[in-house]
Protein backbone atom coordinates (compact mmCIF):
# COMPACT_ATOMS: atom_id res chain seq x y z
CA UNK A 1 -7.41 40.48 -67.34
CA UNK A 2 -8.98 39.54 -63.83
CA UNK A 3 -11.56 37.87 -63.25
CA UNK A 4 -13.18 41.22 -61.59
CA UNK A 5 -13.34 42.74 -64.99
CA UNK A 6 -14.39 39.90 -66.91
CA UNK A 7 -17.47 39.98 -64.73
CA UNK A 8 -17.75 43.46 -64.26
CA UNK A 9 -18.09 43.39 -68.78
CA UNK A 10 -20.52 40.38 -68.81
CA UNK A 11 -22.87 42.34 -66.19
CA UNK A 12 -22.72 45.56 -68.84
CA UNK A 13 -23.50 43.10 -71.74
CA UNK A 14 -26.54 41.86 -69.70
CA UNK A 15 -27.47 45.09 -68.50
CA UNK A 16 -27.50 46.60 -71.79
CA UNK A 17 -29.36 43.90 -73.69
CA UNK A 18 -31.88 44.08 -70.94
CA UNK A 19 -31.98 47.75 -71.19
CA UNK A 20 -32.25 47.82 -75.05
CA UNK A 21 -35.11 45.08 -75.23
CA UNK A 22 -37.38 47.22 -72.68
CA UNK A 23 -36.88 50.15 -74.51
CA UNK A 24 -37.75 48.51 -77.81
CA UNK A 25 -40.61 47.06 -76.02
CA UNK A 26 -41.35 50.82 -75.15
CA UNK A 27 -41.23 52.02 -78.64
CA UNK A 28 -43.58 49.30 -79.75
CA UNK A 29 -45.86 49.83 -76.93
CA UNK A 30 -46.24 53.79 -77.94
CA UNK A 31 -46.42 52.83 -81.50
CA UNK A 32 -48.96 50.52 -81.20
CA UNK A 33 -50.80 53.10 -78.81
CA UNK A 34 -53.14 55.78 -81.37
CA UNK A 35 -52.57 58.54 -78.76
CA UNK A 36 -49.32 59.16 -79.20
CA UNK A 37 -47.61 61.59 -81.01
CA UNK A 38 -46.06 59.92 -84.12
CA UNK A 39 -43.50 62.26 -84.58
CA UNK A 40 -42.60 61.29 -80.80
CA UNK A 41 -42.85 57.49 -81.43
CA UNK A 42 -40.26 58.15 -84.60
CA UNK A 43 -37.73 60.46 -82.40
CA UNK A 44 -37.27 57.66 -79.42
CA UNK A 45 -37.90 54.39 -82.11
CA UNK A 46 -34.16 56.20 -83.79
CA UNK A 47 -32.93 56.97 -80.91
CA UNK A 48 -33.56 53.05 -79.42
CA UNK A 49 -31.42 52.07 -82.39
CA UNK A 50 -29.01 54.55 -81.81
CA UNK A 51 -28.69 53.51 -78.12
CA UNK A 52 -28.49 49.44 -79.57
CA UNK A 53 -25.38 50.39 -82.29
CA UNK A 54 -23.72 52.60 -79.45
CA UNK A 55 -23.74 49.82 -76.90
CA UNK A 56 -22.96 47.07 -80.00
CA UNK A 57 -19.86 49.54 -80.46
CA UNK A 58 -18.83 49.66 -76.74
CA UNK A 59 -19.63 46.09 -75.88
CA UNK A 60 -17.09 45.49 -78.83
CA UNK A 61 -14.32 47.19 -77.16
CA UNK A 62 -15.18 46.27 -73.82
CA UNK A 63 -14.93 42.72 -74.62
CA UNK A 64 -11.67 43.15 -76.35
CA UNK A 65 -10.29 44.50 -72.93
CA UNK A 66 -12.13 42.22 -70.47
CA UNK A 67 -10.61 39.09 -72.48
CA UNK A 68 -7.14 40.23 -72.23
CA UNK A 69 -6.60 41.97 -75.57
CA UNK A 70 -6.15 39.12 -77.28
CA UNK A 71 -4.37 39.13 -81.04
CA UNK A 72 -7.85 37.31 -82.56
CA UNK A 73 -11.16 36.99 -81.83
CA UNK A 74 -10.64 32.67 -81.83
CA UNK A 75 -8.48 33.56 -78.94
CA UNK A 76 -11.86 35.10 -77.58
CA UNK A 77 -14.31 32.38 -78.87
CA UNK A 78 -11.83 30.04 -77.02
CA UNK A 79 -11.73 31.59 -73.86
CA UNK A 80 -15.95 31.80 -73.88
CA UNK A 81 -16.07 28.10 -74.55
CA UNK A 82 -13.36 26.88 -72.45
């Protein structure tokens, strides 16, 4: 693939680790916080790991494409260390 969407994938992957670390930062910080409503701190801690698998599952494919659709994932490995 180009080199425009081989960046364009490793900005997603850093945007979406970023953006599922602050929001498990966010569930701890309401969980560790007595005022909140437990029930609440449950709904968005499942839904943080929803949003973590979902991105896992699209950062999967994503990388798949951005590396050329390679036939192996050493063909991958190769390409990230060389």
């Amino acid at each position: 693939m180009t080199d425009a969407i081989l960046l364009a994938y490793k900005d997603v992957e850093r945007s979406m680790e970023q953006f599922t670390q602050l929001l498990q930062s966010h569930v701890d910080m309401m969980g560790a916080a007595p005022a909140h409503n437990p029930d609440q701190v449950f709904r968005i801690s499942q839904g943080t790991k929803a949003m973590r698998d979902s991105a896992m599952i699209y950062l999967s494919y994503a990388k798949y494409v951005a590396y050329g659709m390679p036939e192996s994932e050493d063909m991958v490995q190769d390409e990230l260390q060389g």
